[in-house]
N, C-alpha and C. Protein backbone atom coordinates (compact mmCIF):
# COMPACT_ATOMS: atom_id res chain seq x y z
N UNK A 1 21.80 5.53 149.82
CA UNK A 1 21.23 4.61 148.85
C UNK A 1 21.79 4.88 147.46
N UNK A 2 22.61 6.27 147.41
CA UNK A 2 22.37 6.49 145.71
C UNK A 2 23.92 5.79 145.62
N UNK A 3 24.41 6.06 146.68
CA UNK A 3 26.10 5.15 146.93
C UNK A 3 25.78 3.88 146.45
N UNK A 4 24.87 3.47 146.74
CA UNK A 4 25.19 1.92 146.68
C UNK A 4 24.61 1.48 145.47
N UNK A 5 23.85 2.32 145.01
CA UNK A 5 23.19 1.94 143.77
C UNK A 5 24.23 2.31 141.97
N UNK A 6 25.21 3.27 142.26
CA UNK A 6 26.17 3.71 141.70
C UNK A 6 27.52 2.63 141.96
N UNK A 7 27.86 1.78 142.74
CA UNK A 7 28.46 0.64 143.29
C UNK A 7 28.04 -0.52 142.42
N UNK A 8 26.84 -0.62 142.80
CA UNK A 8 26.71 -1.64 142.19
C UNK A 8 26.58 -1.74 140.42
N UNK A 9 26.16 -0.89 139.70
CA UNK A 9 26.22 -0.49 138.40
C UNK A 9 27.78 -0.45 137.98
N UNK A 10 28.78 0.23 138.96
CA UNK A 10 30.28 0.41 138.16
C UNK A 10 30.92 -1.03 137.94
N UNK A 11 31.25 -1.32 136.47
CA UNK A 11 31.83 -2.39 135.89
C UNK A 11 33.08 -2.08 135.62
N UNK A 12 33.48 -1.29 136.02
CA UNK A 12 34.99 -1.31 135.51
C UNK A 12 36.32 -1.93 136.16
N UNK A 13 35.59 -2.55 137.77
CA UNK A 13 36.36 -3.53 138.15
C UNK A 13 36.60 -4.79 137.55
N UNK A 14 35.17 -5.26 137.23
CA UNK A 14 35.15 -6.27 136.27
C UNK A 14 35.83 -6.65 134.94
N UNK A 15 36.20 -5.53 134.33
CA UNK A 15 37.21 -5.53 133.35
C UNK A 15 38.51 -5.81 133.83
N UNK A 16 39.04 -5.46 134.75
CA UNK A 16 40.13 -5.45 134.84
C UNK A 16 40.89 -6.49 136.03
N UNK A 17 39.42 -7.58 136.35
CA UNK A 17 39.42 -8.76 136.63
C UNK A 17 39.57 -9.95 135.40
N UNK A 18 38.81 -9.11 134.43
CA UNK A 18 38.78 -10.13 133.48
C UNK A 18 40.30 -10.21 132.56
N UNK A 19 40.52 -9.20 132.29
CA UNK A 19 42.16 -8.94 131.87
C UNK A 19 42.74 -9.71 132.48
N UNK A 20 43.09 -9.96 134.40
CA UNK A 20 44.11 -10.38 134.75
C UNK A 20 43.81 -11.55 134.64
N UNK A 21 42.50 -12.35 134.33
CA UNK A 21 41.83 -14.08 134.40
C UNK A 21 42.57 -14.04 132.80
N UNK A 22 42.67 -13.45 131.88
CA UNK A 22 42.96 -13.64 130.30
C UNK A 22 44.61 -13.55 130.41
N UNK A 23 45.27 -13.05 131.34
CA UNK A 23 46.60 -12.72 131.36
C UNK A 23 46.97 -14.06 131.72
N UNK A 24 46.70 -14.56 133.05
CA UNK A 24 46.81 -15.76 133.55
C UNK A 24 46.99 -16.85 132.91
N UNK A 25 45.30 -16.78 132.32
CA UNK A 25 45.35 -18.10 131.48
C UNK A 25 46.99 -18.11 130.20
N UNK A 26 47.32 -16.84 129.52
CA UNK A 26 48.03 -16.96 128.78
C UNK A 26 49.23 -17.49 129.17
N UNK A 27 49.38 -16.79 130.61
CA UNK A 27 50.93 -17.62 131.16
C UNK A 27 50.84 -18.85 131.77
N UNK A 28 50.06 -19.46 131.93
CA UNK A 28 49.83 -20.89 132.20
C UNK A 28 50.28 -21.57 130.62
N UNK A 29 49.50 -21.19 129.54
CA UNK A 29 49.87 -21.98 128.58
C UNK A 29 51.63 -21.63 128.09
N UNK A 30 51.79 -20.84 127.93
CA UNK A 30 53.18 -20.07 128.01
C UNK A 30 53.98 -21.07 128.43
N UNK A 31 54.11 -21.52 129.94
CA UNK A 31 54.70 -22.74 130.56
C UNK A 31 54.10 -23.66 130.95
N UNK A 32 52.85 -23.71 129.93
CA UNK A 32 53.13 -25.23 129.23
C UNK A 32 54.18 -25.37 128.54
N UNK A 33 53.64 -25.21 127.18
CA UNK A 33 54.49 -24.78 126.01
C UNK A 33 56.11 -25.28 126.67
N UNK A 34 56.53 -24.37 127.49
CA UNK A 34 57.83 -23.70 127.71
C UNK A 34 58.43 -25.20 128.21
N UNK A 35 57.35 -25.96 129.15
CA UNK A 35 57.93 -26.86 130.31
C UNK A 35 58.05 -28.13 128.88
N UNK A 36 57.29 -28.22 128.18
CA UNK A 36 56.97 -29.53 127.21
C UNK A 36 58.54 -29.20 126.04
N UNK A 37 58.81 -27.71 125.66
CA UNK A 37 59.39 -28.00 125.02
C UNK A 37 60.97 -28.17 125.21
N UNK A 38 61.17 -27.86 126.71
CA UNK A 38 62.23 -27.82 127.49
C UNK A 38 62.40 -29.57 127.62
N UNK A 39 61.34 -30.41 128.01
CA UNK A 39 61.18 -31.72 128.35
C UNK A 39 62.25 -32.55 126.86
N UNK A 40 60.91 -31.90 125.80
CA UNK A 40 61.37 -32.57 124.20
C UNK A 40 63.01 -32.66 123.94
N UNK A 41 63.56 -31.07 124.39
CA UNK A 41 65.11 -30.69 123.88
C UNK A 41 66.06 -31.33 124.44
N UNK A 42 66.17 -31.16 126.15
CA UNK A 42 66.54 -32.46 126.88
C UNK A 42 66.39 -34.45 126.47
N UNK A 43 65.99 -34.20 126.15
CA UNK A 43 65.75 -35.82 125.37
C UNK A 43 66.04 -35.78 124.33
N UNK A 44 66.31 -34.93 123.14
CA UNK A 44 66.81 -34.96 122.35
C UNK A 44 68.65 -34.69 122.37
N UNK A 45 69.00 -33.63 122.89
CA UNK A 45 70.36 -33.89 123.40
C UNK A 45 70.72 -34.84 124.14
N UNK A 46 70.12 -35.43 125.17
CA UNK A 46 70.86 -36.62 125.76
C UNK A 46 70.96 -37.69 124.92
N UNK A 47 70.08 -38.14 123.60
CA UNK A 47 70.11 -38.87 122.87
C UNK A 47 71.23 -38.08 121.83
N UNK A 48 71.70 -37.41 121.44
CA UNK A 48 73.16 -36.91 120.69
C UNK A 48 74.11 -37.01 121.27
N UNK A 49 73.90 -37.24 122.64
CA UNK A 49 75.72 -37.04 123.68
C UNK A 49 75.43 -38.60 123.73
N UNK A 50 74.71 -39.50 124.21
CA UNK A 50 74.72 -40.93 124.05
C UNK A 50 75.37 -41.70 122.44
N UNK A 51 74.88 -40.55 121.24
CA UNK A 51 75.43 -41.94 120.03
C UNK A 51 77.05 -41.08 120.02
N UNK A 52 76.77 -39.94 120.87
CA UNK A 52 78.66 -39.52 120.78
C UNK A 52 79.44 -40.06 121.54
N UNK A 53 78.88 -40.36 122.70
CA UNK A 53 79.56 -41.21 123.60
C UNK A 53 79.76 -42.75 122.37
N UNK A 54 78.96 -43.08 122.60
CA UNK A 54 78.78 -44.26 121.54
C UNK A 54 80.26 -44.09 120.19
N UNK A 55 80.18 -43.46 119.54
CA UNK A 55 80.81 -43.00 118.59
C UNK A 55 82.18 -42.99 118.98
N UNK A 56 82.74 -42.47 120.32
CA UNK A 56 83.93 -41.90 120.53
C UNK A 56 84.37 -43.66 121.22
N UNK A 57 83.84 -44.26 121.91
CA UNK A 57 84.16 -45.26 122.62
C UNK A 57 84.72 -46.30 121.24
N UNK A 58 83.86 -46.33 120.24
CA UNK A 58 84.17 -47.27 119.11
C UNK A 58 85.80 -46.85 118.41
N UNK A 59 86.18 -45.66 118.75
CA UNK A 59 87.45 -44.87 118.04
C UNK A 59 88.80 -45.83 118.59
């Protein structure tokens, strides 16, 4: 009984559940971030090689 009563009181698993739920969440937003700004840059270079294309065809 004193096992289980010492079991159930230890929190220190719980910490280090909660760390890896706080780690997580950070790398989820991380690639967000990462995937949105990868999306933005791509669309912005293809729109610079288009007015160059553009540009070079007029030459």
């Amino acid at each position: 009984m004193n096992i289980v009563s010492r079991f159930v009181k230890d929190e220190s698993g719980a910490t280090a559940i909660e760390y890896g739920l706080i780690a997580a969440l950070i790398s989820v937003g991380i690639i967000a971030a990462a995937t949105t700004l990868g999306n933005g840059l791509a669309n912005l270079f293809s729109g610079i090689g288009g007015r160059l294309d553009n540009a070079a065809s007029t030459i």
